[in-house]
N, C-alpha and C. Protein backbone atom coordinates (compact mmCIF):
# COMPACT_ATOMS: atom_id res chain seq x y z
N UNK A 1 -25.53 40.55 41.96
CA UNK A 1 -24.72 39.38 41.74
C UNK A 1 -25.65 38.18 41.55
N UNK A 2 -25.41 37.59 40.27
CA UNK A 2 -26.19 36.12 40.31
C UNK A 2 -25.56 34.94 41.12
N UNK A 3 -26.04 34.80 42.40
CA UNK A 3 -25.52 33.73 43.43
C UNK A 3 -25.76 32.58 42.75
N UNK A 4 -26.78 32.16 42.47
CA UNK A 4 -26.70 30.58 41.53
C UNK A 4 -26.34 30.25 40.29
N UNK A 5 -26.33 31.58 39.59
CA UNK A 5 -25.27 31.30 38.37
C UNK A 5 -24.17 31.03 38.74
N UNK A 6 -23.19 31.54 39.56
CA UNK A 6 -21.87 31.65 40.40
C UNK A 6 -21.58 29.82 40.82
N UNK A 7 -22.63 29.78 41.84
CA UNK A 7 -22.66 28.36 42.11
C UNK A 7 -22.30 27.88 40.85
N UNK A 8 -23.53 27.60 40.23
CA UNK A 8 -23.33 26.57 38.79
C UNK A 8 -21.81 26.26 38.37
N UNK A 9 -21.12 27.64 38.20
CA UNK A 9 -19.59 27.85 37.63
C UNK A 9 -18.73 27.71 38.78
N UNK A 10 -19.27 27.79 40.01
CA UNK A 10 -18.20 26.68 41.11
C UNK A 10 -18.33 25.29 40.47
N UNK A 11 -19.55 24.85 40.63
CA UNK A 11 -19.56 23.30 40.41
C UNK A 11 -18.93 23.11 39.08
N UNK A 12 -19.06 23.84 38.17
CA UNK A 12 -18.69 22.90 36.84
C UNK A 12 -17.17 23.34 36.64
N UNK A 13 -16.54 24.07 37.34
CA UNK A 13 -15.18 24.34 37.61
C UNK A 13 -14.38 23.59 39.00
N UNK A 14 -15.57 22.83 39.55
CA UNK A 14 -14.66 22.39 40.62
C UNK A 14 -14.22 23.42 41.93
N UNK A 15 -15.05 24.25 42.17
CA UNK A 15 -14.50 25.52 42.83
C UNK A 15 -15.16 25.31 44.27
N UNK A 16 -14.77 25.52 45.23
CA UNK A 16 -15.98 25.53 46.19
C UNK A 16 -16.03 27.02 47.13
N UNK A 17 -16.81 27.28 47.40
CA UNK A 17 -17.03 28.34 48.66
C UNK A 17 -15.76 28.95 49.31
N UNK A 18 -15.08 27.52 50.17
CA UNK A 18 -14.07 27.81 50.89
C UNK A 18 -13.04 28.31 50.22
N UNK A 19 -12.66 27.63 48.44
CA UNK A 19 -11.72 28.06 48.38
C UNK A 19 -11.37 29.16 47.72
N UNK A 20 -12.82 29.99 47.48
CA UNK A 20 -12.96 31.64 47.09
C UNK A 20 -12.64 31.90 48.75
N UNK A 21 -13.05 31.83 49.72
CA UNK A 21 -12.85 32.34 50.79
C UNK A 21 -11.61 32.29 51.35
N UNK A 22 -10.53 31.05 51.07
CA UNK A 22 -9.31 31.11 51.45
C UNK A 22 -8.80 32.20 50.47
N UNK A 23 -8.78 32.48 49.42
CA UNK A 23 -8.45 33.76 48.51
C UNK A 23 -8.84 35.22 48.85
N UNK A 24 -9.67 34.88 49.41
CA UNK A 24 -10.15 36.23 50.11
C UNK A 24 -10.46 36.54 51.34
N UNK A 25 -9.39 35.83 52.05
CA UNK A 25 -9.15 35.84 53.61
C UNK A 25 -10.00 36.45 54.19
N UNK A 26 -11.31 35.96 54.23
CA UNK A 26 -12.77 35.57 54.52
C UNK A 26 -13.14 34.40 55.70
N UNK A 27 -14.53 34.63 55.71
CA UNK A 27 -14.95 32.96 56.09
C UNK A 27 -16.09 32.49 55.12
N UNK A 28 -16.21 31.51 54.99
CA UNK A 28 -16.82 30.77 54.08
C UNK A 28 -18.41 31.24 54.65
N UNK A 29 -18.77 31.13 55.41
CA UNK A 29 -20.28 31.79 56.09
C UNK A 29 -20.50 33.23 54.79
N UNK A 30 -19.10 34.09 55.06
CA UNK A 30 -19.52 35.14 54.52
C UNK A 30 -19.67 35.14 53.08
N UNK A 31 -18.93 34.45 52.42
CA UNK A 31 -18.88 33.93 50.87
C UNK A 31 -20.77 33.71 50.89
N UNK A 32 -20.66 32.58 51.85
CA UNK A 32 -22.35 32.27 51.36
C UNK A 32 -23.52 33.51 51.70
N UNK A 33 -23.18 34.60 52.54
CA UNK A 33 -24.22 35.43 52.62
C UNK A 33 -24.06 36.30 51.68
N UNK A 34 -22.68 36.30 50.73
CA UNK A 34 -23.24 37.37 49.61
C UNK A 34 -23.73 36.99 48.55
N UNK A 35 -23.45 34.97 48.45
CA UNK A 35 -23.74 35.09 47.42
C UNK A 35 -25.29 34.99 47.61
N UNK A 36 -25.93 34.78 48.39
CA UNK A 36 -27.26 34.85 48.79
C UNK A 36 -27.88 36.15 48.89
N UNK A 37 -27.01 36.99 48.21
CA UNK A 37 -27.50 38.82 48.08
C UNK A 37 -27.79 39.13 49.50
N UNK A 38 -27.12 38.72 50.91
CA UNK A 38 -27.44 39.20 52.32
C UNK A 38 -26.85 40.34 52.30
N UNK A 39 -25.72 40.08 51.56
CA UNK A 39 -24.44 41.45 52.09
C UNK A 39 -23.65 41.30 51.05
N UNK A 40 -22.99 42.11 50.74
CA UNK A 40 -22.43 42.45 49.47
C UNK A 40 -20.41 42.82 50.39
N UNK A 41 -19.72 42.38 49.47
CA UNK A 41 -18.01 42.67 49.79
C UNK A 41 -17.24 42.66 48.59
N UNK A 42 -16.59 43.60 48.20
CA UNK A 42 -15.60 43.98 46.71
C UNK A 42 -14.43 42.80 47.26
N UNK A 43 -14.09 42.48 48.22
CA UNK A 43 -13.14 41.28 48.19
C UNK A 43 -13.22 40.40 48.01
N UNK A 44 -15.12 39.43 47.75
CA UNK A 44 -15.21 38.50 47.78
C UNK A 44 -14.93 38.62 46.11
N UNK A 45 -15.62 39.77 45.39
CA UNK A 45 -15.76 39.74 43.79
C UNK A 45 -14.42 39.96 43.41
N UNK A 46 -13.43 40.43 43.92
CA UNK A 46 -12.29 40.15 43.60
C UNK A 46 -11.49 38.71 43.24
N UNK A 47 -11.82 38.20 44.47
CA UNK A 47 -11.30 36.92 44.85
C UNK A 47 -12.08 36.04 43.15
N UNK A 48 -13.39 36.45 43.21
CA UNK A 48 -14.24 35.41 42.28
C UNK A 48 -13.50 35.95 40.87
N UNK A 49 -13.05 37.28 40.25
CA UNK A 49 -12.59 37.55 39.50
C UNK A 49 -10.92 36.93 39.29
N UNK A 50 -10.64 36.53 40.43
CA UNK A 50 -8.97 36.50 40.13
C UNK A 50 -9.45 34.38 39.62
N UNK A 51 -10.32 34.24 40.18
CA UNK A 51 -10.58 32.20 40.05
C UNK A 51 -11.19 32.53 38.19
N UNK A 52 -11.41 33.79 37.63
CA UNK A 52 -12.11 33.82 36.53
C UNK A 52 -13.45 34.07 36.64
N UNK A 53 -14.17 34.70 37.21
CA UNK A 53 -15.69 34.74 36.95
C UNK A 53 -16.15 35.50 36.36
N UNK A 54 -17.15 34.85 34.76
CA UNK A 54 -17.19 35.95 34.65
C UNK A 54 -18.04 37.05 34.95
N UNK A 55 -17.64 38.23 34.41
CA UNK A 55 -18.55 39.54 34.87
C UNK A 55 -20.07 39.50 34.57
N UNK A 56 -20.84 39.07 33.60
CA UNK A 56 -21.98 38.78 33.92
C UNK A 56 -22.67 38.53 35.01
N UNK A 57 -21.84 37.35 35.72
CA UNK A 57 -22.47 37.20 37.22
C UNK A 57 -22.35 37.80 38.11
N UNK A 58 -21.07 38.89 38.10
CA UNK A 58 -20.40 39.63 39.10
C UNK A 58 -21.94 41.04 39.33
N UNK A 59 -22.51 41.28 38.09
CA UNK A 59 -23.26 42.46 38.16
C UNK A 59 -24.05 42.60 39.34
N UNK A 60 -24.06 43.78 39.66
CA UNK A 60 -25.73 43.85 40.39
C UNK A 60 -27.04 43.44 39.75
N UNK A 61 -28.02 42.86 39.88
CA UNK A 61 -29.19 42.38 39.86
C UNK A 61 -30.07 43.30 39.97
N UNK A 62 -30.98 43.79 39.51
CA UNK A 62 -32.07 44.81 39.31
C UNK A 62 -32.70 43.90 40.33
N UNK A 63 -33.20 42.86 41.10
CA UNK A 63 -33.84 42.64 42.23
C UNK A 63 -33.17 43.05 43.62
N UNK A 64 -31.70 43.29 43.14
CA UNK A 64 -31.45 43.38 44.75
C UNK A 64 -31.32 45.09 45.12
């Protein structure tokens, strides 16, 4: 998953952390440890897919 591409398309969509995490009855901590490649959750990429993200960023990363 590209975590700072993701960012970027929060910010320029207006999106923040929390409110992928209220969508994915989460906590916002955990939003930020995947997108930081700590830990990985199909609910958070859900959640980011249902706000529109696209799949480019959703991929796995050949670094992680």
């Amino acid at each position: 998953m590209d975590g700072l591409g993701i960012r970027k398309w929060f910010l320029d969509r207006e999106i923040t952390g929390a409110d992928v995490a209220r969508k994915a009855g989460v906590s916002r901590s955990l939003v930020s440890k995947i997108l930081k490649g700590k830990c990985s959750g199909e609910t958070i990429e859900t959640a980011l897919r249902d706000f529109g993200c696209p799949e480019e960023l959703l991929k796995k990363s050949d670094a992680a």
